[in-house]
Protein backbone atom coordinates (compact mmCIF):
# COMPACT_ATOMS: atom_id res chain seq x y z
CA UNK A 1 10.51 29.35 34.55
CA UNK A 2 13.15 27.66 36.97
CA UNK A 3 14.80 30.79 39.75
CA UNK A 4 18.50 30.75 39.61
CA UNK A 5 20.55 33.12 41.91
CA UNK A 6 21.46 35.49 38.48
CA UNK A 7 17.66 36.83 38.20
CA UNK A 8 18.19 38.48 41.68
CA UNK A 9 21.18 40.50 40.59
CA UNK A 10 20.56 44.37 39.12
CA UNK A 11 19.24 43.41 35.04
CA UNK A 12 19.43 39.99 35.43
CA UNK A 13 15.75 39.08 34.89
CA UNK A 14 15.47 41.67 32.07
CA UNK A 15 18.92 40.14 30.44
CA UNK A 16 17.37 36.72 31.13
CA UNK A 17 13.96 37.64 29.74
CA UNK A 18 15.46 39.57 27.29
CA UNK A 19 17.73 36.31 25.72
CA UNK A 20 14.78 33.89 26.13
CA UNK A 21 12.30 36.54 24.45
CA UNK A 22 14.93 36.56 21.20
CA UNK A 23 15.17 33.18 21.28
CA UNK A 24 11.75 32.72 21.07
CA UNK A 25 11.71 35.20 18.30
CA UNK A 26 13.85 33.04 16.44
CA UNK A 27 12.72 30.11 16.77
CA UNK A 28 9.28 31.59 15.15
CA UNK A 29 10.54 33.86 12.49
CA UNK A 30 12.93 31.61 11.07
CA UNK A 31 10.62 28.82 10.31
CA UNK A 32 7.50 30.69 9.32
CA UNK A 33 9.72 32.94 7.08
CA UNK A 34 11.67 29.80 5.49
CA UNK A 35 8.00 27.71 4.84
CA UNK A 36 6.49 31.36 2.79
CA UNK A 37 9.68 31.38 0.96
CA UNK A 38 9.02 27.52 0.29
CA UNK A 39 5.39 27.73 -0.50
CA UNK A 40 6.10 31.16 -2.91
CA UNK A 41 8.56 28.77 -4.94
CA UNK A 42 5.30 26.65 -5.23
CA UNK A 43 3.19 29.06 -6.57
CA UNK A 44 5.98 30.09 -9.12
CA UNK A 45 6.60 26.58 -10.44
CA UNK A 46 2.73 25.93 -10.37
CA UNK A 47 2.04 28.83 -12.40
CA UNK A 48 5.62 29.32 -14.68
CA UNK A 49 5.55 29.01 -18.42
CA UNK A 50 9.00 27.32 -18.35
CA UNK A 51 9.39 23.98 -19.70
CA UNK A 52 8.28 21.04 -18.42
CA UNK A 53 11.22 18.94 -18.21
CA UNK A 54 12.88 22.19 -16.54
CA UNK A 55 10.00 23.23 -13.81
CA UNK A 56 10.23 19.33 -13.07
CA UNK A 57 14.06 19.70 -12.31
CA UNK A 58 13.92 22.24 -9.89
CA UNK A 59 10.74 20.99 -8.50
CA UNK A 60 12.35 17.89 -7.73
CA UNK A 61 15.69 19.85 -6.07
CA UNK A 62 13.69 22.29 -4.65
CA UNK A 63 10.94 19.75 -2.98
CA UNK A 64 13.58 17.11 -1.39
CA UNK A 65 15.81 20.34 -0.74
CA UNK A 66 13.70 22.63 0.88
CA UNK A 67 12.24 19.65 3.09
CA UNK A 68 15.49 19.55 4.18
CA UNK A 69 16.08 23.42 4.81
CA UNK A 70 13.00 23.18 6.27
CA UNK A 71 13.72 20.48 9.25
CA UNK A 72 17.57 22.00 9.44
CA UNK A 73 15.84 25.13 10.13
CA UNK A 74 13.17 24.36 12.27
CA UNK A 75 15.88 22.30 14.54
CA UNK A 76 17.87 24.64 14.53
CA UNK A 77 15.08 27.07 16.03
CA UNK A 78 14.19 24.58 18.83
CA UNK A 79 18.17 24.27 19.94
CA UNK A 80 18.07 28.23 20.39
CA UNK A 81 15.00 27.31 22.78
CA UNK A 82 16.74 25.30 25.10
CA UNK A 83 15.51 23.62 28.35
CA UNK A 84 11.72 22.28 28.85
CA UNK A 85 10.89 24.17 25.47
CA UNK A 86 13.25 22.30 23.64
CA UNK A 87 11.90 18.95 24.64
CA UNK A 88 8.68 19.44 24.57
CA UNK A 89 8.74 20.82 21.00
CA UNK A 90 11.21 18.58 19.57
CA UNK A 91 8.70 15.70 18.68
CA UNK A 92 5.98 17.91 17.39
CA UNK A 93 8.15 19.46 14.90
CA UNK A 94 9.47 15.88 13.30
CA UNK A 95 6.42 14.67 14.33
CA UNK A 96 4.61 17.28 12.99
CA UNK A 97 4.78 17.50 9.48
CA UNK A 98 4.26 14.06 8.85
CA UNK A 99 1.00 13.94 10.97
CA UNK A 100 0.15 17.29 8.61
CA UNK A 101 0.27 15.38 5.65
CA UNK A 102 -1.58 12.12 6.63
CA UNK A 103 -4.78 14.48 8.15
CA UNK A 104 -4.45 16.39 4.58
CA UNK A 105 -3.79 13.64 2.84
CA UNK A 106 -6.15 10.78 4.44
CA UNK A 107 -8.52 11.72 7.69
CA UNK A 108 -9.65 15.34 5.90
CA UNK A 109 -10.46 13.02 2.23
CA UNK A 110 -12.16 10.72 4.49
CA UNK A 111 -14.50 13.23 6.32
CA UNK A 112 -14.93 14.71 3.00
CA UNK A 113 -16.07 11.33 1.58
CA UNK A 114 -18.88 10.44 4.23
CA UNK A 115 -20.41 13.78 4.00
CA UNK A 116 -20.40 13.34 0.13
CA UNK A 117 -22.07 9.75 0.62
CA UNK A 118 -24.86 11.54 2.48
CA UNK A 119 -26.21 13.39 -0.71
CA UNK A 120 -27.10 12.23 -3.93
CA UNK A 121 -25.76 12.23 -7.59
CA UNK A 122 -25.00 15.73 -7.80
CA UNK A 123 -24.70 16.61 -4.17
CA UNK A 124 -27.20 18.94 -3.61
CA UNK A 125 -30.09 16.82 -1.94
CA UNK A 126 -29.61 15.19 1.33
CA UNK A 127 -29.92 11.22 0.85
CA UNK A 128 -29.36 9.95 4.27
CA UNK A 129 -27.92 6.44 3.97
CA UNK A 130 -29.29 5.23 0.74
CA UNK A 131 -26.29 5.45 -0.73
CA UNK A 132 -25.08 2.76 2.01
CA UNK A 133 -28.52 1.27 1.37
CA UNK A 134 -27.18 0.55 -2.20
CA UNK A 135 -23.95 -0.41 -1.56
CA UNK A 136 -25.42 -3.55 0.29
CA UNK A 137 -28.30 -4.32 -1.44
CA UNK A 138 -27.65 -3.75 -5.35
CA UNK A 139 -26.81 -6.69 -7.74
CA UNK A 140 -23.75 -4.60 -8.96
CA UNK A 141 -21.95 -4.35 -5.02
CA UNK A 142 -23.80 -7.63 -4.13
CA UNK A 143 -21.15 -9.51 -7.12
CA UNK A 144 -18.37 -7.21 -6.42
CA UNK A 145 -18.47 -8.76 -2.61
CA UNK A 146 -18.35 -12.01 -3.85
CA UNK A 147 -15.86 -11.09 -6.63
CA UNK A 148 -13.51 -9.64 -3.60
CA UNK A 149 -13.53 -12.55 -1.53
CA UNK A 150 -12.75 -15.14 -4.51
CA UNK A 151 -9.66 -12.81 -4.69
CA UNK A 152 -8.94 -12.45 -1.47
CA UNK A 153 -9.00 -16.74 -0.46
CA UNK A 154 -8.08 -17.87 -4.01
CA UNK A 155 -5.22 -14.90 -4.53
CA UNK A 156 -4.13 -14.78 -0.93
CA UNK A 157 -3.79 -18.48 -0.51
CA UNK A 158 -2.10 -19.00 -3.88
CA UNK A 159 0.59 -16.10 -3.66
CA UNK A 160 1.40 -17.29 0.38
CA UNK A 161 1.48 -20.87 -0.96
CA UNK A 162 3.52 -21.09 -4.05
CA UNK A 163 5.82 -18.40 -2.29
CA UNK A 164 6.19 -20.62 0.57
CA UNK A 165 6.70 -23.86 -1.70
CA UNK A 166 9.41 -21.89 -3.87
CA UNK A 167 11.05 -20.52 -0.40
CA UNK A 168 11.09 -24.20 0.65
CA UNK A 169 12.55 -25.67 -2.43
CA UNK A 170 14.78 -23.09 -3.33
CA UNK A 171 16.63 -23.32 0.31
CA UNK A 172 17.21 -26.78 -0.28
CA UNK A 173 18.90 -25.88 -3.63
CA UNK A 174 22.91 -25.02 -4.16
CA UNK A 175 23.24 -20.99 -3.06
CA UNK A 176 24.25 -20.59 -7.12
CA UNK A 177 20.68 -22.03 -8.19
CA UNK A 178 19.10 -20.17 -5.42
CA UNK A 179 20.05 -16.93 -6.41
CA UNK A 180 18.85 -17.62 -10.16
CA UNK A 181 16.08 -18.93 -8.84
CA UNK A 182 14.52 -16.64 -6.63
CA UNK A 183 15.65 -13.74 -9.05
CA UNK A 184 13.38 -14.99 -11.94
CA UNK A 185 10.70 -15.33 -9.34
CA UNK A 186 11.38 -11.95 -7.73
CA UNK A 187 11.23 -10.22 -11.37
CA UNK A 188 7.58 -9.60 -11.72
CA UNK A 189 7.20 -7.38 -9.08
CA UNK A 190 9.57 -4.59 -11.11
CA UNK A 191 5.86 -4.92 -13.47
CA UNK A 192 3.27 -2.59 -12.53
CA UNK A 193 -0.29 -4.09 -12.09
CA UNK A 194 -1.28 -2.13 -15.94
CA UNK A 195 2.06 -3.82 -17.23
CA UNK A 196 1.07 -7.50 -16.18
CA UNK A 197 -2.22 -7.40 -17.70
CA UNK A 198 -1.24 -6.17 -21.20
CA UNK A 199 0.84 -9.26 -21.09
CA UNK A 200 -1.78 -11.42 -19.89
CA UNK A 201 -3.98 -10.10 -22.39
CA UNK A 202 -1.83 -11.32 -24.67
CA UNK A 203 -2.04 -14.98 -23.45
CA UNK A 204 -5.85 -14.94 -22.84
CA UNK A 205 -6.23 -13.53 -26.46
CA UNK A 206 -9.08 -14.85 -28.48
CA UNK A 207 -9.74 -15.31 -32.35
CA UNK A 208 -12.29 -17.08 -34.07
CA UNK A 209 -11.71 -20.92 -34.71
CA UNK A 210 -9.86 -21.62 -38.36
CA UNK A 211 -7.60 -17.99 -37.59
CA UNK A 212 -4.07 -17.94 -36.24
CA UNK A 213 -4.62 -17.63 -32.47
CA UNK A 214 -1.99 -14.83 -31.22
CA UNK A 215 -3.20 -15.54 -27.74
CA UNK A 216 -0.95 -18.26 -26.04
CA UNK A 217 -3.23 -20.35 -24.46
CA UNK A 218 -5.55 -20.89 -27.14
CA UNK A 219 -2.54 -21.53 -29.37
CA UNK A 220 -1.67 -24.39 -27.02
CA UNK A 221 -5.36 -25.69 -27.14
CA UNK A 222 -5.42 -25.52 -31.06
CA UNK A 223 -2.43 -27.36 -31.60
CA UNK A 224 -3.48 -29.74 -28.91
CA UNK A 225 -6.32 -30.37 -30.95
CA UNK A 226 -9.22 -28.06 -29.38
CA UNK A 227 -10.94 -25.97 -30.55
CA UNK A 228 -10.53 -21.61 -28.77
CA UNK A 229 -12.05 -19.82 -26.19
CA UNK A 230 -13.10 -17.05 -25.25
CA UNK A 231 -11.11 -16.93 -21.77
CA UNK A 232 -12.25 -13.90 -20.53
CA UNK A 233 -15.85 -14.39 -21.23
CA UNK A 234 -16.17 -17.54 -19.16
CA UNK A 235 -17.51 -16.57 -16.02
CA UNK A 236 -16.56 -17.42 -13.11
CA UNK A 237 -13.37 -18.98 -14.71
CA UNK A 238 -12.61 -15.24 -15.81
CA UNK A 239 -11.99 -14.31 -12.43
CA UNK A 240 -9.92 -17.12 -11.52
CA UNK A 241 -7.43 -16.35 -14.63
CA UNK A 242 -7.45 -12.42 -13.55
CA UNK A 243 -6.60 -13.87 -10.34
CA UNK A 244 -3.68 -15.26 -11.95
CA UNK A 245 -1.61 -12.27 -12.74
CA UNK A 246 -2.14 -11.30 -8.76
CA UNK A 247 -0.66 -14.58 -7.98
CA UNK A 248 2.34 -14.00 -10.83
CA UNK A 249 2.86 -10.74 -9.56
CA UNK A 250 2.93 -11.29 -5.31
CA UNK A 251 4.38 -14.95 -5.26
CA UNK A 252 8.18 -13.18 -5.88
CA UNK A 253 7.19 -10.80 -2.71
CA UNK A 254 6.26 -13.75 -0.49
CA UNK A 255 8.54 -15.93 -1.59
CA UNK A 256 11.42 -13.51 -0.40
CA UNK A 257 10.01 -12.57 2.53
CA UNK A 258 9.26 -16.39 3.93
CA UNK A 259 12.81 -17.10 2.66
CA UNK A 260 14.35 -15.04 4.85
CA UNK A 261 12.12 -15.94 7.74
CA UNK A 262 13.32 -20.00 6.93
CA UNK A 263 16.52 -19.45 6.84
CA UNK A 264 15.84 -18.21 10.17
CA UNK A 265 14.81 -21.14 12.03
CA UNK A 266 17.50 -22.33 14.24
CA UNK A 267 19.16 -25.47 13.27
CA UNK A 268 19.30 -27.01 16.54
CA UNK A 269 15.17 -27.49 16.27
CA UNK A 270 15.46 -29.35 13.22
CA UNK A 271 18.49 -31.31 14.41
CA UNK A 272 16.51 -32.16 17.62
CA UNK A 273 13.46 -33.00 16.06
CA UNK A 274 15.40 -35.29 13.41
CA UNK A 275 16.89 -37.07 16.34
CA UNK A 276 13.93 -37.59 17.72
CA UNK A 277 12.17 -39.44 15.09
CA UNK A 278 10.44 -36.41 13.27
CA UNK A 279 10.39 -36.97 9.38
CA UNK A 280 11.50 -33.56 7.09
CA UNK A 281 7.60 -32.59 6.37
CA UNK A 282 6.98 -33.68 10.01
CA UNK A 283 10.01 -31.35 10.63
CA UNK A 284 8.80 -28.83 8.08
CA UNK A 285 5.20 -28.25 9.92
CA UNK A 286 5.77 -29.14 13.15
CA UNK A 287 8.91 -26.96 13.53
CA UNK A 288 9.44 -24.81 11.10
CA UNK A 289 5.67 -23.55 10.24
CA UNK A 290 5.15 -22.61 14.09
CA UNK A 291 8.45 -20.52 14.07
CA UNK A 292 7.80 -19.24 11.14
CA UNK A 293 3.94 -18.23 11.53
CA UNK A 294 4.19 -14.46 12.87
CA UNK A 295 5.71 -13.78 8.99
CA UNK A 296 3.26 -15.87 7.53
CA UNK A 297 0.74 -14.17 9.07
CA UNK A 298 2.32 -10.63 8.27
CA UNK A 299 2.47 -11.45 4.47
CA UNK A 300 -0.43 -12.72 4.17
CA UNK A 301 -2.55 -10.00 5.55
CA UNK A 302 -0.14 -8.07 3.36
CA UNK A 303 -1.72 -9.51 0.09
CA UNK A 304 -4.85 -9.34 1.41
CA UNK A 305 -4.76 -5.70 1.01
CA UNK A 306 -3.61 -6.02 -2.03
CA UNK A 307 -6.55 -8.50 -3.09
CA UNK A 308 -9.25 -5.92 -1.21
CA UNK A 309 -8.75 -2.83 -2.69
CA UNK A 310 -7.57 -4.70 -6.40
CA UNK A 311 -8.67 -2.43 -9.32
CA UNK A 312 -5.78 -2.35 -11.81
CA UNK A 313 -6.23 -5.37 -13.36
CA UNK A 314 -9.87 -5.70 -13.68
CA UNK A 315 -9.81 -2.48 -15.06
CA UNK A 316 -6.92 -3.25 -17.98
CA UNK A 317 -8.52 -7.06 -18.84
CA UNK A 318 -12.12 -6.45 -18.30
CA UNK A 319 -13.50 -2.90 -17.27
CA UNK A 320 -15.56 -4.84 -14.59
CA UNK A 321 -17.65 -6.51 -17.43
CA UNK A 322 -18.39 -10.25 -17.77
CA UNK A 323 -19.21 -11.03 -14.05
CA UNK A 324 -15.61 -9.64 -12.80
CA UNK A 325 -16.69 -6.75 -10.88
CA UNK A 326 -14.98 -5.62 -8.03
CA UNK A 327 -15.50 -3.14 -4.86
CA UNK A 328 -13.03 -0.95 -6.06
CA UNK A 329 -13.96 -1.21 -9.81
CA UNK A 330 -17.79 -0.27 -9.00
CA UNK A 331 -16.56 2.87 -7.51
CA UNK A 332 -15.00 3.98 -10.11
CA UNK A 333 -18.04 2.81 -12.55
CA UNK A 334 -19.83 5.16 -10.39
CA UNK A 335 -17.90 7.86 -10.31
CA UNK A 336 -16.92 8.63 -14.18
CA UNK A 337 -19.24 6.57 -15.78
CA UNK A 338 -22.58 7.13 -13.57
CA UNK A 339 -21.53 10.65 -11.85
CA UNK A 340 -23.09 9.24 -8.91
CA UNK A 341 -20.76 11.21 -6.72
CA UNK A 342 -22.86 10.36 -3.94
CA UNK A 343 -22.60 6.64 -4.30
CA UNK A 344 -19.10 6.48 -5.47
CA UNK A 345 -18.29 7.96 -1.94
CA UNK A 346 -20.29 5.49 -0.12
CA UNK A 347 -18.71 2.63 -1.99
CA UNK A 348 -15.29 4.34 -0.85
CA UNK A 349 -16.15 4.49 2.65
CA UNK A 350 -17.11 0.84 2.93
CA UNK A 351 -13.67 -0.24 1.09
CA UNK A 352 -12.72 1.61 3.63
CA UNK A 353 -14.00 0.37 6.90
CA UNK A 354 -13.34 -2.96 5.36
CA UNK A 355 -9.57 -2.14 4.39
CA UNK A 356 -8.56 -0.59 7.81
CA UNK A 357 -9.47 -3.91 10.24
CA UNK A 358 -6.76 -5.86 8.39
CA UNK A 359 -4.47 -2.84 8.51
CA UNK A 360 -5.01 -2.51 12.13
CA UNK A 361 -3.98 -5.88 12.56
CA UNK A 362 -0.86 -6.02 10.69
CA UNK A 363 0.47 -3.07 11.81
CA UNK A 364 -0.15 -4.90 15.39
CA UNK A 365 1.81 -8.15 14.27
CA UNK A 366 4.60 -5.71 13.23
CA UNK A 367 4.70 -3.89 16.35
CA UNK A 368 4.63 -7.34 18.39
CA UNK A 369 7.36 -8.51 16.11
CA UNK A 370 9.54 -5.54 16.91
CA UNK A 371 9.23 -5.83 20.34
CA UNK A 372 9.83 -9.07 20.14
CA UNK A 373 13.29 -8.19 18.47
C-alpha cells in the first residue's frame, strides 16, 4: 500500500480502504458469479431434451459468447483494481484460462496415463514397468518401431522433397500457371486423413485375375498385360503405398510453405552469385538452400509429427494387419481390442516421450525465427 498525504486527513484511510475493499469485491464477485452462470448453462444444455440441432445452436453462441463475457468481465474486474493489482493480475487472467485448459486437457491426461501404465489389464494389480517392458520387447511394438521410422524417412523426405521440387518449378512458371498449379497441389489437404484412404482404397483395389479390376492400379497392370495384385498384402511394399497418401496429402502443405520462403531469397544473392560464375542448381543449393534452411527445417519436423503419431490411415486401409503396424495403431489394438488398459497407456506414454523432443525443437526454430524477425 503506497502513503499519500489524503490517508492522514479525518476518514481518509477508511474512505481509501473502504473504495479499494469494494473494488476488490468486484473484481471477485463479478467473475465468479458470471463463470456459475456459465457453467449452469452447461449443465442445462448437457442434460436438456431439446433438439439436437437446437442445443447445438445455442451451445455454439453461448460457448464463443460467454468466453467472451467471460474475459470482458474479468477485465473489466482487474481495471476496477487499479495500480500494482492490476498488473500483476492482468497476465494470469488471459494467461490463465488457457494454461487451465492445457493442464486439464494434456499434463492431468498425462499423469493419469503413467499411473494407468503401472497396473495391469484391468487396473487393479500393480505391474511396475512391465508394461514398458512390453512396449520394447514384444514383436507387435518391436514392427510398429520399424513401421514408424519407414514413415517418418520415407514420408518426411518425400512430402519436403516433392514440395520443394514443385515450389521450385512452379516459381519459375508464369504467376497465371502458378496459381493453377499450386492450387491443384494445395487441394488435398481440404481431405481428411479417413477421406484420402477411401480413395486410395479405391486405387489399391484387388479382384481375382479374369474379373474387371475396379481398383486403378491393377486396371493399369491388366491392360498393360499383367496379371493383379494384391497391393496391400505385399509387405513391406504395403507400407510404402500407405505411405503414399501421407505424401499426397502433406506435399500441398510444404510446397506452400517453401514457396513462400523462395520467393524470399533476395535477388541480389542470386544476381551476385550468377555473376560470379555460379550455375542455377549451383545457385539453387549454394544460395538459396542455406537461406532457405530454418523453413526447411521447420516443415520438416512439422511432418515428422505427422508421420510419428500416424494412425488414420493404417487404420482405414489396413487395421494394422499385414506387417503395417504402427505405434499409434498398437495402442489402440490394445485398448479396444485387448482391454489391456494398462499397456495401451504405456504405449501412449512412449509416443509420447518420443513425440515431445521434436516438438521441443520446433517450437525452438519458431521462436529463433521470430526473434530473428
Amino acid at each position: 500500500m503506497e502513503y499519500t498525504e489524503e490517508m492522514d486527513r479525518p476518514g481518509g484511510i477508511v474512505g481509501w480502504l473502504g473504495t479499494n475493499l469494494g473494488r476488490l469485491v468486484v473484481a471477485l464477485f463479478v467473475p465468479v458469479v458470471t463463470f456459475i452462470v456459465l457453467w449452469r448453462v452447461f449443465i442445462f444444455l448437457r442434460d436438456t431434451n431439446a433438439p439436437q440441432w437446437l442445443t447445438a445452436i445455442v451451445a455454439i453462441v453461448w460457448g464463443v459468447g460467454g468466453v467472451m463475457a467471460l474475459f470482458v468481465v474479468a477485465n473489466f474486474a482487474i481495471e476496477q483494481l487499479g495500480g500494482r493489482w492490476k498488473a500483476h493480475l492482468t497476465p494470469y487472467v488471459f494467461v490463465g484460462p488457457a494454461v487451465a485448459v492445457l493442464a486439464w486437457y494434456l499434463a492431468i491426461p498425462t499423469l493419469r496415463s503413467f499411473y494407468t501404465s503401472l497396473y495391469g489389464p484391468e487396473g487393479n494389480n500393480f505391474v511396475g514397468l512391465a508394461n514398458y517392458v512390453y512396449a520394447f520387447t514384444s514383436d507387435a511394438m518391436l514392427e510398429s518401431f520399424r513401421n514408424n521410422l519407414i514413415w517418418l524417412f520415407v514420408g518426411t523426405g518425400l512430402s519436403v522433397g516433392v514440395g520443394l521440387l514443385v515450389a521450385v518449378l512452379a516459381d519459375r512458371t508464369h504467376p497465371r500457371f502458378e496459381t493453377v498449379i499450386k492450387a491443384f497441389i494445395f487441394m488435398p489437404m481440404a481431405i481428411s486423413m479417413v477421406g484420402a484412404s477411401v480413395i486410395f482404397k479405391f486405387m489399391y483395389t484387388f479382384r481375382p485375375p479374369g474379373a474387371d479390376q475396379i481398383g486403378l492400379l491393377n486396371g493399369v497392370l491388366t491392360g498393360l498385360g499383367g496379371e493383379p495384385r494384391a497391393w496391400l498384402l505385399m509387405q513391406p511394399w504395403n507400407t510404402l503405398l500407405l505411405i503414399a497418401i501421407l505424401v499426397w496429402l502433406q506435399t500441398g502443405y510444404a510446397m506452400v510453405i517453401i514457396s513462400a520462403a523462395i520467393k524470399g531469397v533476395p535477388s541480389e544473392l542470386l544476381e551476385a552469385g550468377r555473376i560470379d560464375g555460379a550455375t542455377e542448381v549451383q545457385a539453387f543449393f549454394n544460395i538459396t538452400i542455406p537461406y532457405i534452411q530454418g523453413t526447411l527445417v521447420t516443415v520438416s519436423t512439422t511432418i515428422i509429427l505427422f508421420t510419428l503419431k500416424i494412425f488414420d490411415i493404417v487404420q482405414s486401409m489396413t487395421g494394422g494387419n499385414f506387417g503395417t503396424q504402427v505405434i499409434a495403431n498398437e495402442q489402440y489394438s490394445q485398448m479396444f481390442r485387448a482391454f489391456h488398459f494398462g499397456r495401451s497407456a504405456a504405449i501412449a506414454i512412449v509416443l509420447l516421450l518420443v513425440v515431445v523432443p521434436v516438438m521441443w525443437y520446433n517450437l525452438r526454430q519458431f521462436a529463433e525465427q521470430t526473434e530473428a524477425f
